[in-house]
PDB file of N, CA and C in Angstrom:
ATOM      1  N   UNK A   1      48.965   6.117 215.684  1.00  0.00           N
ATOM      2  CA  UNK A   1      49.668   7.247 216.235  1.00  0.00           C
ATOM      3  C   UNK A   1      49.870   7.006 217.728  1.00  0.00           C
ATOM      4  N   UNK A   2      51.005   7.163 218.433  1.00  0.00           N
ATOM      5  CA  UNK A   2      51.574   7.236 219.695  1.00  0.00           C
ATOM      6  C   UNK A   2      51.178   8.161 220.244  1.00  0.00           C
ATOM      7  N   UNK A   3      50.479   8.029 221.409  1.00  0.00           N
ATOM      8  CA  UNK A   3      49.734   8.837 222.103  1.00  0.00           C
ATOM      9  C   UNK A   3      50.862   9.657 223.453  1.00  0.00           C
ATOM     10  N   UNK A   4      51.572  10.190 223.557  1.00  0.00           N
ATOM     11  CA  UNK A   4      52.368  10.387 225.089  1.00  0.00           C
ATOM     12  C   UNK A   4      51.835  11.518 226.030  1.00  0.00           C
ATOM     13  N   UNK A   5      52.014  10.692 227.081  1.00  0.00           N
ATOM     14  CA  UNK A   5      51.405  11.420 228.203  1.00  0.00           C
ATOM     15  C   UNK A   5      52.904  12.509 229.251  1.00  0.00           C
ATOM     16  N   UNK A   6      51.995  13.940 229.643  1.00  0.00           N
ATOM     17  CA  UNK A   6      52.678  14.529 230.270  1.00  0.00           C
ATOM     18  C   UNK A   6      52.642  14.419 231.486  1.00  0.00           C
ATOM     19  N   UNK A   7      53.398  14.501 232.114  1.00  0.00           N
ATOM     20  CA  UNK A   7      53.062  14.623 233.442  1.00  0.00           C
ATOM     21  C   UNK A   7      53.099  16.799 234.102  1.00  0.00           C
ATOM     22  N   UNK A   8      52.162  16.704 234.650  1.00  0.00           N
ATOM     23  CA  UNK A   8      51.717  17.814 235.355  1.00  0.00           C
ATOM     24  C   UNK A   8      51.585  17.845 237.024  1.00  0.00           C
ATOM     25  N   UNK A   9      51.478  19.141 237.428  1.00  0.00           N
ATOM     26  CA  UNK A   9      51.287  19.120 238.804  1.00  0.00           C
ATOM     27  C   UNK A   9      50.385  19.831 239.217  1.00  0.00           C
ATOM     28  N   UNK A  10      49.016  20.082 240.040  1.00  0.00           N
ATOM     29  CA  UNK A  10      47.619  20.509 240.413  1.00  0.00           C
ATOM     30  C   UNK A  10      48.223  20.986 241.448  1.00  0.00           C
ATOM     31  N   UNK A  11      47.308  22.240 241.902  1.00  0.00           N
ATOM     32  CA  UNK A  11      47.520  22.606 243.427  1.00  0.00           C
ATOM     33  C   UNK A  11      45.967  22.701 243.490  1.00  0.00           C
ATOM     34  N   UNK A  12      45.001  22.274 243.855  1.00  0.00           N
ATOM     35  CA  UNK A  12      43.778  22.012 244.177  1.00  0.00           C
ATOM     36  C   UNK A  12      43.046  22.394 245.585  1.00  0.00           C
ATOM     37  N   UNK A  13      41.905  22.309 246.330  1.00  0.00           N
ATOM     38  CA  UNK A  13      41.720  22.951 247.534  1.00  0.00           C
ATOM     39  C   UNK A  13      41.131  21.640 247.683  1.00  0.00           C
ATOM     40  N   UNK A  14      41.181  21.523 249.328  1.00  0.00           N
ATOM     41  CA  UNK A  14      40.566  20.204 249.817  1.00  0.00           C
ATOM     42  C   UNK A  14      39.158  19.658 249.702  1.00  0.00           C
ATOM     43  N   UNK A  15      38.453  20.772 248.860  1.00  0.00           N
ATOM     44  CA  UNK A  15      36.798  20.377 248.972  1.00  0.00           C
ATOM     45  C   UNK A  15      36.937  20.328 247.425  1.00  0.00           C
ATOM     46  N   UNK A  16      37.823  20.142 246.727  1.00  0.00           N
ATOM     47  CA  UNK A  16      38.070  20.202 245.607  1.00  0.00           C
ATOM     48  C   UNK A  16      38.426  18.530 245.451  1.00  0.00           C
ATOM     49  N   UNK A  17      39.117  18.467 245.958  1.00  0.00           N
ATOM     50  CA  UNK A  17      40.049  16.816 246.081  1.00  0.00           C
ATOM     51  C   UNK A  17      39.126  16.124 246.801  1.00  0.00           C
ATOM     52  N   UNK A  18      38.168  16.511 247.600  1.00  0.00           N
ATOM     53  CA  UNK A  18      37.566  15.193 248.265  1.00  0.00           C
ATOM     54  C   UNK A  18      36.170  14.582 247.185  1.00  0.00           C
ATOM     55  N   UNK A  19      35.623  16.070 246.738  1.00  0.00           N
ATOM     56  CA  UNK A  19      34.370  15.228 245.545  1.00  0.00           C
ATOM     57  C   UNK A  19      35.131  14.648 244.635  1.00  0.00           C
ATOM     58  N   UNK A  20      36.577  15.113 243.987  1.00  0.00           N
ATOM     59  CA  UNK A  20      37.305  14.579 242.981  1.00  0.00           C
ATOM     60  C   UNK A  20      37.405  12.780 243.432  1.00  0.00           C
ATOM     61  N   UNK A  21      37.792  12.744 244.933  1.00  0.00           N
ATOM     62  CA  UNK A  21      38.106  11.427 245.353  1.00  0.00           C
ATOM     63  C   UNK A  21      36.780  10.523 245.387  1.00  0.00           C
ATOM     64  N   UNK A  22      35.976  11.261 245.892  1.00  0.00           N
ATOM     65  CA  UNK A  22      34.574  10.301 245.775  1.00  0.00           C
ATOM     66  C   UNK A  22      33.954  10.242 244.714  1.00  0.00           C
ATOM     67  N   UNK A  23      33.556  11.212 243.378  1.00  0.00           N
ATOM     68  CA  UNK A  23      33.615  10.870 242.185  1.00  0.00           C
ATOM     69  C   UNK A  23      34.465   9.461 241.440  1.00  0.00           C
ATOM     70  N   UNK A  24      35.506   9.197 241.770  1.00  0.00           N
ATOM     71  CA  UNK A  24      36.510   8.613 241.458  1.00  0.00           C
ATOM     72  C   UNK A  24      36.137   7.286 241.711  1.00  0.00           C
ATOM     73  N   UNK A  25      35.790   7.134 243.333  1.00  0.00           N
ATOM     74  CA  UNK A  25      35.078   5.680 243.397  1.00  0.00           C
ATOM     75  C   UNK A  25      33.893   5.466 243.314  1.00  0.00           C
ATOM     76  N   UNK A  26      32.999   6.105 243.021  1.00  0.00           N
ATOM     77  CA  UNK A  26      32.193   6.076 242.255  1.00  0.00           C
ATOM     78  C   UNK A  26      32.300   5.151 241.103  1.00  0.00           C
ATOM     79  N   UNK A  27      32.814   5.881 240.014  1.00  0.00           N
ATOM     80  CA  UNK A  27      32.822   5.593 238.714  1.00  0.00           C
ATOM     81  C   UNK A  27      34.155   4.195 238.391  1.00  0.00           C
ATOM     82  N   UNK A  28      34.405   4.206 239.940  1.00  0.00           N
ATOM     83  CA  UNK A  28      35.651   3.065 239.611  1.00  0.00           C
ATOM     84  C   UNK A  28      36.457   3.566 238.606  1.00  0.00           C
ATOM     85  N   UNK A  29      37.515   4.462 238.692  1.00  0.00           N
ATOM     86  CA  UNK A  29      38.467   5.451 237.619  1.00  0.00           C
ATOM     87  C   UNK A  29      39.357   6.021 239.010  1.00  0.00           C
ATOM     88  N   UNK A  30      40.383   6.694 238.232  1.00  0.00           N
ATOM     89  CA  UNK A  30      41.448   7.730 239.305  1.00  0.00           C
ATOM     90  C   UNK A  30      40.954   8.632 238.949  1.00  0.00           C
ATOM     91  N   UNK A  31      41.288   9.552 240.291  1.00  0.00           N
ATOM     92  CA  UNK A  31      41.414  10.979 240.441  1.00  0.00           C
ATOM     93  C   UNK A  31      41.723  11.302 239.225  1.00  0.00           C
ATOM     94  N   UNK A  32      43.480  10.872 238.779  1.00  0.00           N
ATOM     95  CA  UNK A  32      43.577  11.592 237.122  1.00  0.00           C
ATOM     96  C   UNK A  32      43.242  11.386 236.219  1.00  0.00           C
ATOM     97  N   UNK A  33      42.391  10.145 235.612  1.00  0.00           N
ATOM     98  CA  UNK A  33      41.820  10.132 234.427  1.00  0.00           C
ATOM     99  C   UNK A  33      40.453  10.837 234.979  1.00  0.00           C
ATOM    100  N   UNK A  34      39.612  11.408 236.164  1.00  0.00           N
ATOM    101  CA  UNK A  34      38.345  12.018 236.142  1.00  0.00           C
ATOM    102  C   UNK A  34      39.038  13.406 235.320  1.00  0.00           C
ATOM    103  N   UNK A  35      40.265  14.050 236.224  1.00  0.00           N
ATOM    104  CA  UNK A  35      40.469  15.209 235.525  1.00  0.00           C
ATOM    105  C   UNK A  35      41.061  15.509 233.792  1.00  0.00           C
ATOM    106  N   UNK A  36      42.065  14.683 233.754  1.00  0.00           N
ATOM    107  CA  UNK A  36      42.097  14.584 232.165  1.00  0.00           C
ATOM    108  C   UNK A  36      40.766  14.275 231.470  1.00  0.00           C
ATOM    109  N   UNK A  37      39.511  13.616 231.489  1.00  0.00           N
ATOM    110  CA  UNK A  37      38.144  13.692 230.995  1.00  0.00           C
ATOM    111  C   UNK A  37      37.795  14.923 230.702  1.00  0.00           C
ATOM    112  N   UNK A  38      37.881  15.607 232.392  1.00  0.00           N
ATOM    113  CA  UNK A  38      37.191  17.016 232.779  1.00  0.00           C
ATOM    114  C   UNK A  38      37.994  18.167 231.164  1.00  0.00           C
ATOM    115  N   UNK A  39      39.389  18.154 231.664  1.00  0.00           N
ATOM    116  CA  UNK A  39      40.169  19.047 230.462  1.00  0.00           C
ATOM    117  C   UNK A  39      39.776  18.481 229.053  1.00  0.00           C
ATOM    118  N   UNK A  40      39.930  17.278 228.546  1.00  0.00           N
ATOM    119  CA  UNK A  40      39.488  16.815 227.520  1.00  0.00           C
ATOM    120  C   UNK A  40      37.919  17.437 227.333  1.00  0.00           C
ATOM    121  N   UNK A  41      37.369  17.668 228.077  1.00  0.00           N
ATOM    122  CA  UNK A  41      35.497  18.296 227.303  1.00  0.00           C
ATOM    123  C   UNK A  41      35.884  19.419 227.726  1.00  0.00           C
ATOM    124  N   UNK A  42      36.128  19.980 228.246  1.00  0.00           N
ATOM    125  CA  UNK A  42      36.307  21.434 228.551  1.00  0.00           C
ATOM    126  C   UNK A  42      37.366  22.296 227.455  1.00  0.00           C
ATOM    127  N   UNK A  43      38.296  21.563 226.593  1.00  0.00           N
ATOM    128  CA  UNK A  43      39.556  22.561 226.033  1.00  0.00           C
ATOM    129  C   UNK A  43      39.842  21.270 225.030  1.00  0.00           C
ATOM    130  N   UNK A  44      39.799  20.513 224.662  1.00  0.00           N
ATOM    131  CA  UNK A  44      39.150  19.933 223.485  1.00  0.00           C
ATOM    132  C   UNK A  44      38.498  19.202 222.408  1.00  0.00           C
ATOM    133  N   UNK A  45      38.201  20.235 221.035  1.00  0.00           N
ATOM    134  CA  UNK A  45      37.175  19.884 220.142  1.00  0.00           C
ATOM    135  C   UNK A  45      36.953  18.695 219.711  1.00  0.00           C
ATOM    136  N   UNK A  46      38.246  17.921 219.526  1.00  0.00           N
ATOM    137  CA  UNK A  46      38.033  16.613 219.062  1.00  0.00           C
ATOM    138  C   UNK A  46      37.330  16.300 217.785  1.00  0.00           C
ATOM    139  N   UNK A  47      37.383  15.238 217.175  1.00  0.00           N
ATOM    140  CA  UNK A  47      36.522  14.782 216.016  1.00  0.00           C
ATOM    141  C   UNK A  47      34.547  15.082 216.645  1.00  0.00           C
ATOM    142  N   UNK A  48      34.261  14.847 217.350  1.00  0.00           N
ATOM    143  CA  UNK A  48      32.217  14.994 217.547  1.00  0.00           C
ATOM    144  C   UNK A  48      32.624  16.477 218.058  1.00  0.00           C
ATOM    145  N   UNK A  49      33.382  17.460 218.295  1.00  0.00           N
ATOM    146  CA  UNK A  49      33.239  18.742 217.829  1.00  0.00           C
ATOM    147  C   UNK A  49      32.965  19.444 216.876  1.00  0.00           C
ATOM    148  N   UNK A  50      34.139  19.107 216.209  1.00  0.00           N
ATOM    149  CA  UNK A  50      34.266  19.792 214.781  1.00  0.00           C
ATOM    150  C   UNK A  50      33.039  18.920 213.820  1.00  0.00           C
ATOM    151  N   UNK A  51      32.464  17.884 214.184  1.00  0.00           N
ATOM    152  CA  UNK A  51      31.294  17.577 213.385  1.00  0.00           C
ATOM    153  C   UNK A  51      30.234  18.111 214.270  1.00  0.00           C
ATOM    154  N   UNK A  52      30.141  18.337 215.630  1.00  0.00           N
ATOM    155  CA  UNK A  52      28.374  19.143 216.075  1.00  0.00           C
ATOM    156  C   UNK A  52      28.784  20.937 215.527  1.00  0.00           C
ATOM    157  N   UNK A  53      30.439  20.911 215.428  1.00  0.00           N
ATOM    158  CA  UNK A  53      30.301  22.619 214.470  1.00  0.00           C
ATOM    159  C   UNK A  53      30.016  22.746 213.345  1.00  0.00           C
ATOM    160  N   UNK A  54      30.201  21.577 212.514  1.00  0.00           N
ATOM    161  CA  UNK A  54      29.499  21.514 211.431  1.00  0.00           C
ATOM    162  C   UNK A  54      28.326  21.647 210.731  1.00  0.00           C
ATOM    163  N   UNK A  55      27.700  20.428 211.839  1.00  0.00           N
ATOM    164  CA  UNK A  55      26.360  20.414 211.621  1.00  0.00           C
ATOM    165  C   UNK A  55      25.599  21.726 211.785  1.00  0.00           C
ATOM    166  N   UNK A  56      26.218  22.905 213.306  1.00  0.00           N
ATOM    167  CA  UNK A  56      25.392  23.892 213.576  1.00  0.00           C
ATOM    168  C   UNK A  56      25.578  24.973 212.377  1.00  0.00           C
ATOM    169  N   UNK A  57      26.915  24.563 211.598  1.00  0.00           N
ATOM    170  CA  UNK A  57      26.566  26.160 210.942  1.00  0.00           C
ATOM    171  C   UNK A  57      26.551  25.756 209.083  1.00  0.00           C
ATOM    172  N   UNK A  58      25.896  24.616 208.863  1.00  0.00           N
ATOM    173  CA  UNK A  58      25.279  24.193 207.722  1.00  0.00           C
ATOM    174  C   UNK A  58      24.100  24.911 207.362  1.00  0.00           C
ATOM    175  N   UNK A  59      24.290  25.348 205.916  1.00  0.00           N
ATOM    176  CA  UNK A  59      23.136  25.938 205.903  1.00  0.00           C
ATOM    177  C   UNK A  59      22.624  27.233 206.123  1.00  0.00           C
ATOM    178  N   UNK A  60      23.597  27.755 207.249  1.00  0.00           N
ATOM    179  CA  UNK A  60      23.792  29.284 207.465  1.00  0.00           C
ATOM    180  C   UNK A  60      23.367  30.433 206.455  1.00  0.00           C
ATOM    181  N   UNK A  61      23.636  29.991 205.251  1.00  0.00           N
ATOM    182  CA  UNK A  61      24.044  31.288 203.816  1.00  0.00           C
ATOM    183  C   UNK A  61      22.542  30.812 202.895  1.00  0.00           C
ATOM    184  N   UNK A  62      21.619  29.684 203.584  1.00  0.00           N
ATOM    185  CA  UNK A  62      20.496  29.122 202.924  1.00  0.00           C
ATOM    186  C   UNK A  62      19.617  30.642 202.933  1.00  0.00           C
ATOM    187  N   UNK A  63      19.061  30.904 201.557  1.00  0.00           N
ATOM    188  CA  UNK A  63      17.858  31.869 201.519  1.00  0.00           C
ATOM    189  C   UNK A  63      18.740  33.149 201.455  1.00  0.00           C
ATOM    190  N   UNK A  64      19.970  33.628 201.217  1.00  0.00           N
ATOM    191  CA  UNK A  64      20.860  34.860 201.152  1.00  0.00           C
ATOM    192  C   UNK A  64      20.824  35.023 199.700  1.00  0.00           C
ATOM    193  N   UNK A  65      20.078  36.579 199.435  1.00  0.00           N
ATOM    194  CA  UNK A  65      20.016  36.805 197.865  1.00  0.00           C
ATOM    195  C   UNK A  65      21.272  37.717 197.723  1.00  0.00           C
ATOM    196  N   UNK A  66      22.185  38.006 198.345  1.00  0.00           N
ATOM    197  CA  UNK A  66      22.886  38.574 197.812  1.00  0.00           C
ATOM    198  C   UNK A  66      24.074  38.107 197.477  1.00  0.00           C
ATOM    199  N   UNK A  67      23.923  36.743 197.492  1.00  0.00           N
ATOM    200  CA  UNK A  67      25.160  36.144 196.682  1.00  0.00           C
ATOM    201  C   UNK A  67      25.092  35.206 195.630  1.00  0.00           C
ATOM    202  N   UNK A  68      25.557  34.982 194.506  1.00  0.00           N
ATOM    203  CA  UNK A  68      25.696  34.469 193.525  1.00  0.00           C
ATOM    204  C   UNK A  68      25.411  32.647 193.673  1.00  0.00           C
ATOM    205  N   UNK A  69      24.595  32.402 192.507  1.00  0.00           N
ATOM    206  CA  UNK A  69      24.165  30.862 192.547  1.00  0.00           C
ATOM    207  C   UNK A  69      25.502  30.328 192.346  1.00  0.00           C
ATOM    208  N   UNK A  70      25.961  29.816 193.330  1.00  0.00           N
ATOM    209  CA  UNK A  70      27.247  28.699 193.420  1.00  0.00           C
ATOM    210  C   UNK A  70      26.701  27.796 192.311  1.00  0.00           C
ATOM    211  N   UNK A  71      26.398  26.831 192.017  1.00  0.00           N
ATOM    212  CA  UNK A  71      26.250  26.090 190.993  1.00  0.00           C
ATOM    213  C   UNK A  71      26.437  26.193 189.716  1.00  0.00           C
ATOM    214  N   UNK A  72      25.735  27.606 189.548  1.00  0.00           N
ATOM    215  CA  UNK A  72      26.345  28.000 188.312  1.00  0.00           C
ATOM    216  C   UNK A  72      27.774  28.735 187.885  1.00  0.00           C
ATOM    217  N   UNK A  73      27.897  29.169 189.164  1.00  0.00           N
ATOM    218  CA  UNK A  73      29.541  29.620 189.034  1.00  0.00           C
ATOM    219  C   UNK A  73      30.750  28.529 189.350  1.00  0.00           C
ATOM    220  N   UNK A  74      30.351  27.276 189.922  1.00  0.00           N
ATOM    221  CA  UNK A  74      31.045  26.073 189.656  1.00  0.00           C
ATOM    222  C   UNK A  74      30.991  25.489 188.157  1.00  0.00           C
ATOM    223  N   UNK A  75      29.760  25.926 187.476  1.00  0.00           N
ATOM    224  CA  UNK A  75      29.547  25.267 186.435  1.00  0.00           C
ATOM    225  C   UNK A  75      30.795  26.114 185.347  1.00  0.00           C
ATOM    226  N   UNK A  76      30.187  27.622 185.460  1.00  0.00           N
ATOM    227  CA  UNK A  76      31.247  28.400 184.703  1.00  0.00           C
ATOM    228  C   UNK A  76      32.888  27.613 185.034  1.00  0.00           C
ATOM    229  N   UNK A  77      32.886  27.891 185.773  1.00  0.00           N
ATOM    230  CA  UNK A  77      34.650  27.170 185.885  1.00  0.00           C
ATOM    231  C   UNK A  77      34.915  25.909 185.361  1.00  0.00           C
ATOM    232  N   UNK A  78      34.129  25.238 184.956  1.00  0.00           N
ATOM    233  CA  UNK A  78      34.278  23.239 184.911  1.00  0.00           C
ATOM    234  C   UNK A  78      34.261  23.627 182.941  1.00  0.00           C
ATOM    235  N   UNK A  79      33.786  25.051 182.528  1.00  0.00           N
ATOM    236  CA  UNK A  79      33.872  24.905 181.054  1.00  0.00           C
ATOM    237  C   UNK A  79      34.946  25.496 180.109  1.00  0.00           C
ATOM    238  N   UNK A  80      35.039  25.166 179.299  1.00  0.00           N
ATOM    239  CA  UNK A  80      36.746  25.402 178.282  1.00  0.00           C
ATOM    240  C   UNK A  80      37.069  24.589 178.203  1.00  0.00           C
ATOM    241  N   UNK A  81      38.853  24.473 177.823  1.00  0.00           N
ATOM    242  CA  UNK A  81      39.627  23.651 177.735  1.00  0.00           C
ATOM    243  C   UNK A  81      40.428  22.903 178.177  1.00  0.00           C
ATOM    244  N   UNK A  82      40.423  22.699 179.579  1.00  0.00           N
ATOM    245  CA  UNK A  82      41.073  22.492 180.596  1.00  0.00           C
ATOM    246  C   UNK A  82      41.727  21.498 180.511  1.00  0.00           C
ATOM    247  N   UNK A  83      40.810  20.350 180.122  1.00  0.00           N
ATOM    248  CA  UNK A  83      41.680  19.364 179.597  1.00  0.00           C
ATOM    249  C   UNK A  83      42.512  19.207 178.172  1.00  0.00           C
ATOM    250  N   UNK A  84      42.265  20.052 177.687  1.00  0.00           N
ATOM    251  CA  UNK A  84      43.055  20.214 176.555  1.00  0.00           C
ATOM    252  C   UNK A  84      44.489  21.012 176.915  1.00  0.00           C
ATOM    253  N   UNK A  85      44.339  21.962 177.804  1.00  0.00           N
ATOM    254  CA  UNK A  85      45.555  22.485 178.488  1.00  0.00           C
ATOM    255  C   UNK A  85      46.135  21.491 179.795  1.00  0.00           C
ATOM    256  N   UNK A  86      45.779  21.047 180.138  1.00  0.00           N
ATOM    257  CA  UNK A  86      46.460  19.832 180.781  1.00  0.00           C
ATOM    258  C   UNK A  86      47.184  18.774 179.872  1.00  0.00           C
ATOM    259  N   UNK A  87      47.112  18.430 179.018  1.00  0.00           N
ATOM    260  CA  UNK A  87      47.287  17.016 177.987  1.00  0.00           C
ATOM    261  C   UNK A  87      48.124  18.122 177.924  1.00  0.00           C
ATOM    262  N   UNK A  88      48.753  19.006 177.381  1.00  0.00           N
ATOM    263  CA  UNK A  88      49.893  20.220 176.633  1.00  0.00           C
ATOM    264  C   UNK A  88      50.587  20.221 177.617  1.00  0.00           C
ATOM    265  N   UNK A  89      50.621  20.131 178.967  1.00  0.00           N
ATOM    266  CA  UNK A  89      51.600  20.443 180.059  1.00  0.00           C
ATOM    267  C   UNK A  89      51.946  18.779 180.747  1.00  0.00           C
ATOM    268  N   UNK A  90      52.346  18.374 180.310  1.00  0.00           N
ATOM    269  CA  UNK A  90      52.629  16.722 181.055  1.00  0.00           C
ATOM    270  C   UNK A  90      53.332  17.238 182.279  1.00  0.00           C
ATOM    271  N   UNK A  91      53.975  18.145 182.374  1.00  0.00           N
ATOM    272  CA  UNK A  91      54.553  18.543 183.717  1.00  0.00           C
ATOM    273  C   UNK A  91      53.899  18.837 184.835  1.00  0.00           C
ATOM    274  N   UNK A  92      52.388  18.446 184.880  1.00  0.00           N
ATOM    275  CA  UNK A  92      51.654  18.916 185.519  1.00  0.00           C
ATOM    276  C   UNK A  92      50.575  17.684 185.951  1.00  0.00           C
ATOM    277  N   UNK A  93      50.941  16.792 185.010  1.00  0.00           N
ATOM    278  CA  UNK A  93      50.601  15.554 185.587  1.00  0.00           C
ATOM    279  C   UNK A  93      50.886  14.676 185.735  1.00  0.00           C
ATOM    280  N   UNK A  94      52.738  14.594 185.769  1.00  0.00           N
ATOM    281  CA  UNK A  94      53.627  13.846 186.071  1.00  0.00           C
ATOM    282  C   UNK A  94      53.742  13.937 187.419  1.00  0.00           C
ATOM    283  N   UNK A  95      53.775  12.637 188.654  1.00  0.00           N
ATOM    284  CA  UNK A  95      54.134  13.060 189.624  1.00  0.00           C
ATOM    285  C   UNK A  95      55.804  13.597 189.849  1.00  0.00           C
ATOM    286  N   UNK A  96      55.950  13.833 190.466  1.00  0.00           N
ATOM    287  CA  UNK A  96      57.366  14.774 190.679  1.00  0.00           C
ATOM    288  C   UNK A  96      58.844  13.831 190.875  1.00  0.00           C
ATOM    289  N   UNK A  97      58.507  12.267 190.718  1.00  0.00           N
ATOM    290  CA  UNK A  97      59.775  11.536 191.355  1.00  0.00           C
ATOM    291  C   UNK A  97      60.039  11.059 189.493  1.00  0.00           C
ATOM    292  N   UNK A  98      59.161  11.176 188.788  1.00  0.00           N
ATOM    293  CA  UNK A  98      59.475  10.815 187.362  1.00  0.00           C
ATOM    294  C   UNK A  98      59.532  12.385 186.931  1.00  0.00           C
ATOM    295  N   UNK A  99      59.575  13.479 187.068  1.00  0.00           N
ATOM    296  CA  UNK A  99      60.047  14.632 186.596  1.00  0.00           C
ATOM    297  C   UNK A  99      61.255  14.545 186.559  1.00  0.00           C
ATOM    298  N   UNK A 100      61.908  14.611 187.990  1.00  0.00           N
ATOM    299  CA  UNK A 100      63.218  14.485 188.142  1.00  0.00           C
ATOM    300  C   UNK A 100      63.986  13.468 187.861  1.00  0.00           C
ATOM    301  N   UNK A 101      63.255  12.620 187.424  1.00  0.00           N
ATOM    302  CA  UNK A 101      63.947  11.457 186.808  1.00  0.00           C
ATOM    303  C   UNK A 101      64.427  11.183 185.010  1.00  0.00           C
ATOM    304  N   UNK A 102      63.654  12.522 183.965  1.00  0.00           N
ATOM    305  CA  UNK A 102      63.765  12.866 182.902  1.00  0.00           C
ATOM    306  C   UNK A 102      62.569  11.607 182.600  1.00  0.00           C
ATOM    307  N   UNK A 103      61.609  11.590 182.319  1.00  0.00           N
ATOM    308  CA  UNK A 103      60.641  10.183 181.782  1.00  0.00           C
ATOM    309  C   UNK A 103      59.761  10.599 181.565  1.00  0.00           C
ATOM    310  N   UNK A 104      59.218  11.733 180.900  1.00  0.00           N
ATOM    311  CA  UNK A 104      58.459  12.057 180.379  1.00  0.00           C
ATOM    312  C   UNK A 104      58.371  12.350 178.805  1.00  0.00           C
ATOM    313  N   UNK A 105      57.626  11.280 178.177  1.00  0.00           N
ATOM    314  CA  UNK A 105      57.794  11.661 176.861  1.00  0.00           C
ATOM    315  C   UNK A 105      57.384  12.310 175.953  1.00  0.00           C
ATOM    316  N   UNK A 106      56.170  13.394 176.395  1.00  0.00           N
ATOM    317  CA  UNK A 106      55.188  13.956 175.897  1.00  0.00           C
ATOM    318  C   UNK A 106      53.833  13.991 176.751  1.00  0.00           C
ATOM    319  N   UNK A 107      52.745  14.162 175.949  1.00  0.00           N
ATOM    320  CA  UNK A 107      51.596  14.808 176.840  1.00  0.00           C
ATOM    321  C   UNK A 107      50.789  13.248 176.844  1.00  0.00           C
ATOM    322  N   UNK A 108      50.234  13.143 178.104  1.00  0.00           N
ATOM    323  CA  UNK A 108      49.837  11.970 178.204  1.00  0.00           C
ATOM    324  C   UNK A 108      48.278  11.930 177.419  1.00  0.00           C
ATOM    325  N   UNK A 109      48.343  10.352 176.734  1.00  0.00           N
ATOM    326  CA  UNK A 109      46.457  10.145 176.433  1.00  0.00           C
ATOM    327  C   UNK A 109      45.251   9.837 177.829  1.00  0.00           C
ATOM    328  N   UNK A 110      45.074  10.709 177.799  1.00  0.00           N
ATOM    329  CA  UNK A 110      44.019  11.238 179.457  1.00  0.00           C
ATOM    330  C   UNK A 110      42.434  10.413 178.525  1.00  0.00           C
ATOM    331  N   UNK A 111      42.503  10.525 177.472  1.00  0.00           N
ATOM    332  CA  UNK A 111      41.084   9.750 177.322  1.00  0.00           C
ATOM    333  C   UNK A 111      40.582   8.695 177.499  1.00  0.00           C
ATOM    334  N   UNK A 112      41.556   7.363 177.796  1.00  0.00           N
ATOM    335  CA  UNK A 112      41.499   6.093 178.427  1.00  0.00           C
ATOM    336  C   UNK A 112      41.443   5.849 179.631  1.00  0.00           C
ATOM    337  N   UNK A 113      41.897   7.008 180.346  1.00  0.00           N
ATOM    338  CA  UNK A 113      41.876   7.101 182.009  1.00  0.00           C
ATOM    339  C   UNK A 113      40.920   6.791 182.603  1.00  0.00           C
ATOM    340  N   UNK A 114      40.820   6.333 183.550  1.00  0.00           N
ATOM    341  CA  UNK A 114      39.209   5.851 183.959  1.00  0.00           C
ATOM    342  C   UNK A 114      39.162   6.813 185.118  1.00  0.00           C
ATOM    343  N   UNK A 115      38.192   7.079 185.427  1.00  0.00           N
ATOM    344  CA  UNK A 115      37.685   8.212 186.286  1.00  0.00           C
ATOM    345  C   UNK A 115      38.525   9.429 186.019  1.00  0.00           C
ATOM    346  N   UNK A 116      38.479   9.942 185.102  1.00  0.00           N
ATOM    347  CA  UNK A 116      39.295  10.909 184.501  1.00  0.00           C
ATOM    348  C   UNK A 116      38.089  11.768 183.097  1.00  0.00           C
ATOM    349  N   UNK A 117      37.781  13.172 183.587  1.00  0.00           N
ATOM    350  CA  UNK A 117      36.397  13.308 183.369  1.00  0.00           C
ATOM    351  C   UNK A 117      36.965  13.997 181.966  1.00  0.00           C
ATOM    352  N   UNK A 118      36.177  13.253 181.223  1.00  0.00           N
ATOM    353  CA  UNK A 118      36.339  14.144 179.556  1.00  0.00           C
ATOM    354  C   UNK A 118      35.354  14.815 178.931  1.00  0.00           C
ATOM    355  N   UNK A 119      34.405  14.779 179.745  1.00  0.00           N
ATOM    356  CA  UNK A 119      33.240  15.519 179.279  1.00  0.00           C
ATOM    357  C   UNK A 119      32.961  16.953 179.888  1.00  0.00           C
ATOM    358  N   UNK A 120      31.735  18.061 179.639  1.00  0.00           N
ATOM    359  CA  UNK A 120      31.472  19.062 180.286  1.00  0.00           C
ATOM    360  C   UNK A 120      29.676  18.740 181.085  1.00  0.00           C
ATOM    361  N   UNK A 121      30.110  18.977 181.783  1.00  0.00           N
ATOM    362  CA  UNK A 121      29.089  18.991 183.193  1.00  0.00           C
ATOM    363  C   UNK A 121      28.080  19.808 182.744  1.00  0.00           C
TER     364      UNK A 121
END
């Protein structure tokens, strides 16, 4: 992905610009990549954001009796016929460039499929 840069304009105060300038040689960097850093942690999340937000709110709903065992209500849903109503609708597991292309000849055999789950959980 192509990254493009804007250009912007600062109006800053002089005790503002001079630690900015000595920071700068410091760290051997410009003035504008110290401040694009600065905006980048300050305004945004980035990928090690959205994973330290993750991590903090994992677990959150651990020890809450007033809601229903997920597991078993995943389980309820994974049972019936599902695949038996899928195999009946080939239109549904045809991708869409052979729909429109008329090439469907019926309901596909899903039991040879490999990673294609035929059993109940």
């Amino acid at each position: 992905m192509l990254n493009t840069m804007r250009r912007t304009h600062l109006h800053i105060d002089d005790a503002l610009w001079q630690a900015l300038r000595i920071r700068a040689q410091e760290v051997r960097t410009s003035v504008s990549n110290l401040v694009r850093q600065a905006v980048r942690e300050k305004y945004s999340t980035g990928h090690e954001g959205r994973q330290q937000a993750m991590r903090a709110s994992a677990g959150i709903w651990k020890g809450r009796t007033d809601l229903p065992d997920a597991e078993a209500y995943v389980r309820s849903l994974r049972q019936g016929s599902r695949l038996q109503r899928l195999q009946s609708k080939p239109y549904l597991l045809t991708p869409p460039f052979l729909r429109h292309a008329g090439k469907i000849s019926g309901p596909p055999d899903l039991s040879s499929r490999k990673g294609f789950a035929t059993h109940k959980l």
